[in-house]
N, C-alpha and C. Protein backbone atom coordinates (compact mmCIF):
# COMPACT_ATOMS: atom_id res chain seq x y z
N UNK A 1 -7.88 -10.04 8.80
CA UNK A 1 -7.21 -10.62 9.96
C UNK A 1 -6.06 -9.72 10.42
N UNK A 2 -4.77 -10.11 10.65
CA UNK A 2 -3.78 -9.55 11.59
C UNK A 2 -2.42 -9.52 10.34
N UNK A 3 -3.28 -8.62 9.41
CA UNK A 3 -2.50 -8.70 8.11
C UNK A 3 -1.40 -7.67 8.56
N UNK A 4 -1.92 -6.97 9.44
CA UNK A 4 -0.96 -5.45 9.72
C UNK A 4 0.39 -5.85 10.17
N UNK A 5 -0.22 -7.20 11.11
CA UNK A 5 0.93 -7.76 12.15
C UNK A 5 1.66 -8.85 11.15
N UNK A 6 1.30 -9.10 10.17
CA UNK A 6 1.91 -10.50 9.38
C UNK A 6 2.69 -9.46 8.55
N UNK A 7 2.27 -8.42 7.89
CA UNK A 7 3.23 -7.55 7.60
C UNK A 7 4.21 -7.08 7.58
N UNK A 8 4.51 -6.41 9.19
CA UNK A 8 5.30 -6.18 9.40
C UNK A 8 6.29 -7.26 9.59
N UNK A 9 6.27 -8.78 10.09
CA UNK A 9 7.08 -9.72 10.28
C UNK A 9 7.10 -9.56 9.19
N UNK A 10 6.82 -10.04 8.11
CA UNK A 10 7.16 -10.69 6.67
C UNK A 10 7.95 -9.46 6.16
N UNK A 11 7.66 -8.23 6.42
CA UNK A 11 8.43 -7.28 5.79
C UNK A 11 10.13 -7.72 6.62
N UNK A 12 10.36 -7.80 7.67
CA UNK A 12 11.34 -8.39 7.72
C UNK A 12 12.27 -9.36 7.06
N UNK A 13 11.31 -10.11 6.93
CA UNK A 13 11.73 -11.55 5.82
C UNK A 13 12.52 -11.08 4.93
N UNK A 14 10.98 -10.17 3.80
CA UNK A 14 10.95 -9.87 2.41
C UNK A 14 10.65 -8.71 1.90
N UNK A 15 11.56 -7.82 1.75
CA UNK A 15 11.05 -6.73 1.21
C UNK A 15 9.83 -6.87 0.17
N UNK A 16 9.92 -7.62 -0.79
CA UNK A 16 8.94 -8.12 -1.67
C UNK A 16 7.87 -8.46 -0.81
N UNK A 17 7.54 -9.50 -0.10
CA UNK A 17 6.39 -9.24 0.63
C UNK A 17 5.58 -8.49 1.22
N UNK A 18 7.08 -7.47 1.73
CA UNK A 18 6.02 -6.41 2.66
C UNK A 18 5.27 -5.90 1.74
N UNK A 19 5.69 -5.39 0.70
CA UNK A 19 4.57 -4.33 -0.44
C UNK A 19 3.36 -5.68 -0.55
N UNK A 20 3.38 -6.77 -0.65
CA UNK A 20 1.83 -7.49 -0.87
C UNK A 20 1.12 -7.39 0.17
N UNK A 21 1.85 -7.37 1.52
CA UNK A 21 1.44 -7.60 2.79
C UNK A 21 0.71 -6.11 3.53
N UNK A 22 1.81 -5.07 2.42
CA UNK A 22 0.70 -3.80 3.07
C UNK A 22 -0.37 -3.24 2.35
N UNK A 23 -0.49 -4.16 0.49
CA UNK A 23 -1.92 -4.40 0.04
C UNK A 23 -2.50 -4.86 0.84
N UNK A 24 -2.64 -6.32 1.76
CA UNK A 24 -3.42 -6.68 2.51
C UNK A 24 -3.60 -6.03 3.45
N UNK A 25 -3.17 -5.04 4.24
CA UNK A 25 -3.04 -4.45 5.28
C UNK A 25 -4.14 -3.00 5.12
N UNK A 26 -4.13 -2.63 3.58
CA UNK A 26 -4.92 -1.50 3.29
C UNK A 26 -6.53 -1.96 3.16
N UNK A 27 -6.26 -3.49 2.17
CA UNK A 27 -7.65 -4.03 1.97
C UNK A 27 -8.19 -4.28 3.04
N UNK A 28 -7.54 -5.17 4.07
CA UNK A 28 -8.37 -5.47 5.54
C UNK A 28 -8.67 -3.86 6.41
């Protein structure tokens, strides 16, 4: 999905997230 784009918001959030979020971002 729009992991690239949930990413980058959440990397805002959470630094901690962004690194899961740009696993998802590599897997998708």
């Amino acid at each position: 999905m729009q992991c690239c784009v949930l990413r980058a918001a959440c990397c805002v959030l959470r630094a901690a997230c962004c690194v899961l979020r740009a696993a998802c971002c590599v897997l998708r």
